[in-house]
Protein backbone atom coordinates (compact mmCIF):
# COMPACT_ATOMS: atom_id res chain seq x y z
CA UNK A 1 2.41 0.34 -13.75
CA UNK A 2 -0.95 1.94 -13.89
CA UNK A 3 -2.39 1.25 -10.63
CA UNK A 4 -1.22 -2.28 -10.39
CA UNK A 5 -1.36 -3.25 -13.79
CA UNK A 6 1.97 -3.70 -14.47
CA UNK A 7 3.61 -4.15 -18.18
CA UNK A 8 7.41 -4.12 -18.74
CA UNK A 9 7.60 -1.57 -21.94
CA UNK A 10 10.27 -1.14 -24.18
CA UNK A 11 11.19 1.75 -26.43
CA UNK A 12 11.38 0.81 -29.90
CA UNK A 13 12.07 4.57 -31.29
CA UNK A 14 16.00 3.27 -30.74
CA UNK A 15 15.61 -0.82 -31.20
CA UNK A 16 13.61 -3.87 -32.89
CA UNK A 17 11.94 -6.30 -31.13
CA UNK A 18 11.69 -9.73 -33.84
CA UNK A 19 9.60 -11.96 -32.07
CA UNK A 20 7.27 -10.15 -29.59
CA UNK A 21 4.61 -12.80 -28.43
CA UNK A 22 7.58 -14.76 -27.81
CA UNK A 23 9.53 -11.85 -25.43
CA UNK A 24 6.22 -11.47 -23.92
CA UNK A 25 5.89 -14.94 -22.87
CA UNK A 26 9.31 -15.39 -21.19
CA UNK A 27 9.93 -11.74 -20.03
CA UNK A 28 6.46 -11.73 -18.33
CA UNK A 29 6.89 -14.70 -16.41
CA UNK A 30 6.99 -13.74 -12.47
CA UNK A 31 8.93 -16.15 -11.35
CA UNK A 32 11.85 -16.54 -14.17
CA UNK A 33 11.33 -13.43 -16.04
CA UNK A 34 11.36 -9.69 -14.89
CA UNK A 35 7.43 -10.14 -13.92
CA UNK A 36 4.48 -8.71 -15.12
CA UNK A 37 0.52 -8.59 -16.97
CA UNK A 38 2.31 -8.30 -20.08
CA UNK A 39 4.59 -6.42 -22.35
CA UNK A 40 3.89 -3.48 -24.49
CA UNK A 41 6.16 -2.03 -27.25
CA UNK A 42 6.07 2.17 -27.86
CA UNK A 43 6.98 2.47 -31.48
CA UNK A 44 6.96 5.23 -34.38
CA UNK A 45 3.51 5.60 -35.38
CA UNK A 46 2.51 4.12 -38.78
CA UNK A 47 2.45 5.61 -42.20
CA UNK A 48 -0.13 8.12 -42.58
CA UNK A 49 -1.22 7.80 -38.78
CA UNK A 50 -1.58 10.92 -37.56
CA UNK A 51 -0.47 9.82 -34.09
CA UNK A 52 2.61 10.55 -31.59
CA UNK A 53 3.72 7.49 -30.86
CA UNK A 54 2.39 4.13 -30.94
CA UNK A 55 1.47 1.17 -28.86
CA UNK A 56 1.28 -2.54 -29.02
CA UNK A 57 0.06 -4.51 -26.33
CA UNK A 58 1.31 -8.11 -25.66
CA UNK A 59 -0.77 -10.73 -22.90
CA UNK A 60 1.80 -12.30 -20.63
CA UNK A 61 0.52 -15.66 -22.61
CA UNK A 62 1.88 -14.09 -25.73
CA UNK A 63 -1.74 -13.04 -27.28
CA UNK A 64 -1.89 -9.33 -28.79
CA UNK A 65 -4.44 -7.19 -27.52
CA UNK A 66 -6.36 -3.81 -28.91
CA UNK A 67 -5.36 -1.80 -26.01
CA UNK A 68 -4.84 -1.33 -22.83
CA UNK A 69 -6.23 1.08 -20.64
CA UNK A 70 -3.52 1.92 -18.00
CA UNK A 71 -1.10 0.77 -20.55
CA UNK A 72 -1.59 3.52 -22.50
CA UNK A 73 -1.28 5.66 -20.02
CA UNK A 74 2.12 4.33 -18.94
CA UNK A 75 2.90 4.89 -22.65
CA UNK A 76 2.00 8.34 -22.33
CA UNK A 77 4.44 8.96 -18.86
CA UNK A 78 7.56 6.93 -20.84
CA UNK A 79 6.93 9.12 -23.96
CA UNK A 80 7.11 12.16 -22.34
CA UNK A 81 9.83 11.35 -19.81
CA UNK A 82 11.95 9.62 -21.76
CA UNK A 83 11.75 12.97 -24.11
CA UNK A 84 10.28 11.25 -27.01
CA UNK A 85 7.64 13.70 -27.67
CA UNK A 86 6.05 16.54 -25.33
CA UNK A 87 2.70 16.73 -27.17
CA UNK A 88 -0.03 17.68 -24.61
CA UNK A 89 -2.38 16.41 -25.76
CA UNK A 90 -0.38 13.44 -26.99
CA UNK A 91 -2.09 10.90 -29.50
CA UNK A 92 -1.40 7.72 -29.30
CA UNK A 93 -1.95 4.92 -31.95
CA UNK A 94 -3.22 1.41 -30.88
CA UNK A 95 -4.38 -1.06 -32.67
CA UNK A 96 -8.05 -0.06 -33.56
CA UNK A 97 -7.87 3.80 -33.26
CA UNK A 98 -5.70 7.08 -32.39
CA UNK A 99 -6.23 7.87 -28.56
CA UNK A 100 -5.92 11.50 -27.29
CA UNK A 101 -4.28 11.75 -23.36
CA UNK A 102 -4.12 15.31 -21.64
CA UNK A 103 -1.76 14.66 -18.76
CA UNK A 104 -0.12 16.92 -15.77
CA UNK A 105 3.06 16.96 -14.72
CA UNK A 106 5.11 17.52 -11.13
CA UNK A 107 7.78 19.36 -9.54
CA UNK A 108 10.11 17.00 -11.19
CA UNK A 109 9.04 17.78 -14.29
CA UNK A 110 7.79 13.98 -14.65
CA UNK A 111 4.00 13.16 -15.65
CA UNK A 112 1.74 12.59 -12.50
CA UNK A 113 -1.66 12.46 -13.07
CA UNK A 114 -3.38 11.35 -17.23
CA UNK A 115 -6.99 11.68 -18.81
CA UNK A 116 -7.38 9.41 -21.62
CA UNK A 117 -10.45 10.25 -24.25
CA UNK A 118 -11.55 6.03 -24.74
CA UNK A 119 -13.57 7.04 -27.61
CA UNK A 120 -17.31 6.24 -27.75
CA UNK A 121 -18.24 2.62 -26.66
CA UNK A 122 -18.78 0.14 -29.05
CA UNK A 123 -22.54 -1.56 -28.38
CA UNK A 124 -23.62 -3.69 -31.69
CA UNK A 125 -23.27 -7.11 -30.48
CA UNK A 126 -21.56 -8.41 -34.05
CA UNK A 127 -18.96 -5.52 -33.43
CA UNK A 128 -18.16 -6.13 -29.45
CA UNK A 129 -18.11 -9.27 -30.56
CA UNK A 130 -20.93 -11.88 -29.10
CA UNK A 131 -22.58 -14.03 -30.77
CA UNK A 132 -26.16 -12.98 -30.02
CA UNK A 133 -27.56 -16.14 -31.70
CA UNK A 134 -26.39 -18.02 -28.84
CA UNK A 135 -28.34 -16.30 -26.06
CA UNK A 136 -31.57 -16.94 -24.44
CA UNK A 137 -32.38 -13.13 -24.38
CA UNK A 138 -31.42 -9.59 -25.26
CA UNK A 139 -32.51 -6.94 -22.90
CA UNK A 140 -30.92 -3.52 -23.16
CA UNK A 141 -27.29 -4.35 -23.54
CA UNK A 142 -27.86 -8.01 -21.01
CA UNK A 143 -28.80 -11.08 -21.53
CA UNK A 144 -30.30 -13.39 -19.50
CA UNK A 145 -27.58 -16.79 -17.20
CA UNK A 146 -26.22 -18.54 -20.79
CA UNK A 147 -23.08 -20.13 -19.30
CA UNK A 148 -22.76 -23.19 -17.48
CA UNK A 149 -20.94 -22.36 -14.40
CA UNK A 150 -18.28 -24.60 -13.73
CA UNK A 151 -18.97 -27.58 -11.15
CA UNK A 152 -15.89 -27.29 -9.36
CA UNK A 153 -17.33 -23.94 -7.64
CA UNK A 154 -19.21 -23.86 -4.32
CA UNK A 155 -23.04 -24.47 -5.07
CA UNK A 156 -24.13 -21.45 -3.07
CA UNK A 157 -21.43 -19.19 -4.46
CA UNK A 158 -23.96 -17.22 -6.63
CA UNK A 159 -26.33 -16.39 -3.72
CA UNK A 160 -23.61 -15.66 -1.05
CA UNK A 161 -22.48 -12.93 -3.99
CA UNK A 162 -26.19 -11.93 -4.30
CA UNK A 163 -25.38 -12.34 -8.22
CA UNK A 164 -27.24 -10.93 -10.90
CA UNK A 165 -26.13 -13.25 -13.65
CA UNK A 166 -26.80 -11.43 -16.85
CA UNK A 167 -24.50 -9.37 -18.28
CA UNK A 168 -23.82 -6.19 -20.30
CA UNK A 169 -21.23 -6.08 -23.45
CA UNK A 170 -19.27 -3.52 -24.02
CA UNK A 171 -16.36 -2.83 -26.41
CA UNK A 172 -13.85 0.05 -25.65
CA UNK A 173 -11.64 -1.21 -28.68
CA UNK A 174 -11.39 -4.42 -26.71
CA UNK A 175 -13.99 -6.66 -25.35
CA UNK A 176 -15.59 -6.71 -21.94
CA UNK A 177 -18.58 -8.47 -20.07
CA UNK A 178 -19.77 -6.76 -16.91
CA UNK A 179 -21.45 -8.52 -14.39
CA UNK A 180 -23.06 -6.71 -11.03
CA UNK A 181 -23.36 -8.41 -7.50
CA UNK A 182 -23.57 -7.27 -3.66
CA UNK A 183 -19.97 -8.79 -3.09
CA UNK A 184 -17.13 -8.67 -5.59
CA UNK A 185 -15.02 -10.39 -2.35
CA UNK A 186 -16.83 -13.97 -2.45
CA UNK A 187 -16.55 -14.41 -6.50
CA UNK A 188 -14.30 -17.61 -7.58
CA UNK A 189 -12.81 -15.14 -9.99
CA UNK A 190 -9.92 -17.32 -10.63
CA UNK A 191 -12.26 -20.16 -11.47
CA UNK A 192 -15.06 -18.27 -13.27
CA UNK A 193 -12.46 -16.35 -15.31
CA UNK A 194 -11.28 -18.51 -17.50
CA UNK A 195 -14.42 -20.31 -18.34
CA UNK A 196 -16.58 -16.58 -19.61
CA UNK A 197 -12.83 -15.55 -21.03
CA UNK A 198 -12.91 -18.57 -23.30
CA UNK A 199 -16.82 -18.99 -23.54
CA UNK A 200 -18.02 -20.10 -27.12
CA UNK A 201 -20.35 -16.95 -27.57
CA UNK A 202 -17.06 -14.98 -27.62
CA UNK A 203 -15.14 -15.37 -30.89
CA UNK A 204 -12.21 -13.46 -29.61
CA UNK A 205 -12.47 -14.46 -25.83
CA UNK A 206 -13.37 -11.74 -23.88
CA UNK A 207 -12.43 -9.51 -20.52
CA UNK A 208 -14.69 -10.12 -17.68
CA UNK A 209 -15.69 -7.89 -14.49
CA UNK A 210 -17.37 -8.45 -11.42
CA UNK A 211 -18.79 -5.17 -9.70
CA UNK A 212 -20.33 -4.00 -6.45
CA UNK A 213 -22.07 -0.77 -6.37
CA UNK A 214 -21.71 1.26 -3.04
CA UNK A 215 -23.60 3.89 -4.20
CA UNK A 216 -24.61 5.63 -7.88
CA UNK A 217 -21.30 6.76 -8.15
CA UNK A 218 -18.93 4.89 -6.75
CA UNK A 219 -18.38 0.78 -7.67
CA UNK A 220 -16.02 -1.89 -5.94
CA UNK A 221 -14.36 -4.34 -9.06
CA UNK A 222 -12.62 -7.32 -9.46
CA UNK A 223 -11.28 -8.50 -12.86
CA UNK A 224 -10.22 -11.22 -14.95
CA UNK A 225 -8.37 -9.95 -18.46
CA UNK A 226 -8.31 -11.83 -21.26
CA UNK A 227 -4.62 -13.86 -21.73
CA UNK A 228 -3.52 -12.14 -18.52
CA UNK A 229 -6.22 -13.73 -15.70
CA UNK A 230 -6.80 -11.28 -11.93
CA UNK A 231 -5.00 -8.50 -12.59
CA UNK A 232 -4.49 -5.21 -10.10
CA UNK A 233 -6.62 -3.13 -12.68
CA UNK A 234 -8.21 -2.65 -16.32
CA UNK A 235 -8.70 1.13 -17.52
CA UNK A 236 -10.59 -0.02 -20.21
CA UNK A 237 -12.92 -2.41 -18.19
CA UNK A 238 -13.42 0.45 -15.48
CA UNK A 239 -14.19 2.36 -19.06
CA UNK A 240 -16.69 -0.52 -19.75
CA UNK A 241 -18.29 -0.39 -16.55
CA UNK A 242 -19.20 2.78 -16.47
CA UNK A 243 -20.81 2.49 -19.64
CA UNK A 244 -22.28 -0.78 -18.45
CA UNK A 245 -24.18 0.87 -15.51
CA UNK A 246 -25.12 3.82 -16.73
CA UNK A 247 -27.13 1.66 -19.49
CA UNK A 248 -28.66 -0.68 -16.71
CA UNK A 249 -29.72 2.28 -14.48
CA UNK A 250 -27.14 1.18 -11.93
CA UNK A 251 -24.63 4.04 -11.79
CA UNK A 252 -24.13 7.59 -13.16
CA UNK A 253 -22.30 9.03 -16.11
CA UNK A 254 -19.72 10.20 -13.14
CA UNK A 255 -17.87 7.21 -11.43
CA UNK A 256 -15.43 6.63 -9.15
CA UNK A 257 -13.61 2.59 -9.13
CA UNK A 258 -12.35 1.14 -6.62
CA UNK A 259 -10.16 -1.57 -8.52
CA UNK A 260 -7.43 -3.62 -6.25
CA UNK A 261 -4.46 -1.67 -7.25
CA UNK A 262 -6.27 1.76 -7.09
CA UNK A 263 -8.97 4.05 -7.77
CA UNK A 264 -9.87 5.48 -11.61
CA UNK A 265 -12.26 8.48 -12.30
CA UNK A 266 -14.62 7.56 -15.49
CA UNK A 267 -16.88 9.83 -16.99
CA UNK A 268 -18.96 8.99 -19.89
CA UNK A 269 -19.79 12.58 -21.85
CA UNK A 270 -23.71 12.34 -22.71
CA UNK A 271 -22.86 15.01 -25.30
CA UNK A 272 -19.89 13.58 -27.27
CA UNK A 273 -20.71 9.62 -25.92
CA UNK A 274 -16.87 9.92 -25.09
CA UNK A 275 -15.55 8.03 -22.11
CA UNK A 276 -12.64 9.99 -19.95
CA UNK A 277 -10.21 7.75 -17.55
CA UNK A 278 -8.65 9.93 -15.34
CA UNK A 279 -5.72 8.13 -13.34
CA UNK A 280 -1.86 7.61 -12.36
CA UNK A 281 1.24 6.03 -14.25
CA UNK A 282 4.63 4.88 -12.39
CA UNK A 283 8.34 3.93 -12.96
CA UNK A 284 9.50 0.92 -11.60
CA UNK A 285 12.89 0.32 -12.50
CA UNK A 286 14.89 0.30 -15.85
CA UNK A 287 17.37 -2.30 -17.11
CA UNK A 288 18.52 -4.67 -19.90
CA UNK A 289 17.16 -8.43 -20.99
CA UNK A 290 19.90 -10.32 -21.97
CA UNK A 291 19.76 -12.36 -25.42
């Protein structure tokens, strides 16, 4: 797990997996499977890739994902642990692009701590994607309240938050929509999660984060990923934050999340508009799944 968000991975340097939205489904479950966000496959990289290893990503509902953020870095700990490849940096394909991860490693010779270069931010609207045509407004990255909240929430929910309900877009080679309030504690994420995942303005649903600043570097989140619903963490969505605030005047290009299975250090280079997630990957256990 990366802080929490916890994927059952299986090598497939030695092994095929046929049906993987399928596995992912039944292997994922928590309370008749092994348990967990997901499952995620480390492979040979593709043909002309010049990459280490490769990942793909699997929602516990059996949707593939672009990438995942402390999924890649639990990649990165199984390549190198399970002596697939010592690279360092190691690059690691995903679906939309070749990551780079610089990583240190303990006593025990076993990785400990993992900086992953996210890449620039994606921004264009048409590329994140939302359908701009949709919204009332376009300010700088937010947009003014477009959904409908749903009527089963608590009327006052919004104010006891001290919501601001526009949001800022972001793509980190998957899709996320930020939204800033006093009191991450009091949102109905497990209500208002499913209805912005699946909103119509998002053609391929969509990741969605609730954050509280405490100060201009350092944020409080709670999120709700796409085909998953709350998880522990999101590297990319901390990665999407910090882009988020820094184009809102909210936070710096320096941030520390707090996210409920740990912190993350972001930092969004104003010279090479790369974002850097610095943070942890763990072993659980090992074993077999029957046929």
């Amino acid at each position: 797990h990366g802080i929490g968000n916890d994927y059952i991975y299986i090598n497939c340097f030695n092994q095929t997996i046929g049906q993987p939205q399928e596995l992912a489904r039944v292997i994922s479950d928590r309370h008749t499977g092994v348990g967990g966000d997901g499952l995620i496959l480390v492979l040979p990289p593709s043909d002309k890739v010049d990459a280490d290893v490769r990942m793909r990503m699997f929602n516990n509902d059996g949707s593939e994902a672009e990438m995942c953020g402390n999924g890649i870095r639990c990649v990165c700990k199984l390549a190198h642990d399970q002596d697939i490849t010592s690279a360092n940096p190691m690059r690691i394909q995903t679906k939309t692009s070749v990551l780079s991860l610089d990583y240190t490693v303990n006593s025990n010779g076993k990785i400990d701590q993992i900086t992953v270069n996210m890449g620039q931010p994606t921004l264009n609207p048409e590329n994140i994607p939302v359908c701009i045509s949709d919204l009332k407004q376009i300010v700088n990255y937010s947009t003014s309240t477009l959904v409908q909240w749903p009527e089963t929430l608590p009327e006052d929910w919004k104010e006891l938050s001290g919501l601001d309900q526009r949001m800022t877009c972001v793509s980190m080679g998957n899709p996320h929509a930020v939204f800033y309030c006093n009191d991450v504690a009091t949102i109905p994420l497990e209500t208002v999660g499913p209805v912005l995942e699946k909103h119509h303005i998002f053609p391929n649903r969509i990741n969605v984060h609730f954050v509280q600043p405490l100060s201009r570097s350092e944020v409080i989140m709670r999120t709700w990923e796409r085909g998953s619903g709350v998880t522990q963490a999101c590297g990319s969505g901390a990665s999407a934050v910090c882009v988020a605030g820094v184009l809102i005047e909210r936070t710096n290009r320096e941030l520390l999340a707090h996210l409920p299975g740990g912190d993350l250090q972001l930092r969004w280079a104003e010279d090479s508009n790369h974002v850097f997630m610095t943070g942890a990957a763990a072993e659980v256990f090992r074993g077999e799944w029957p046929d």
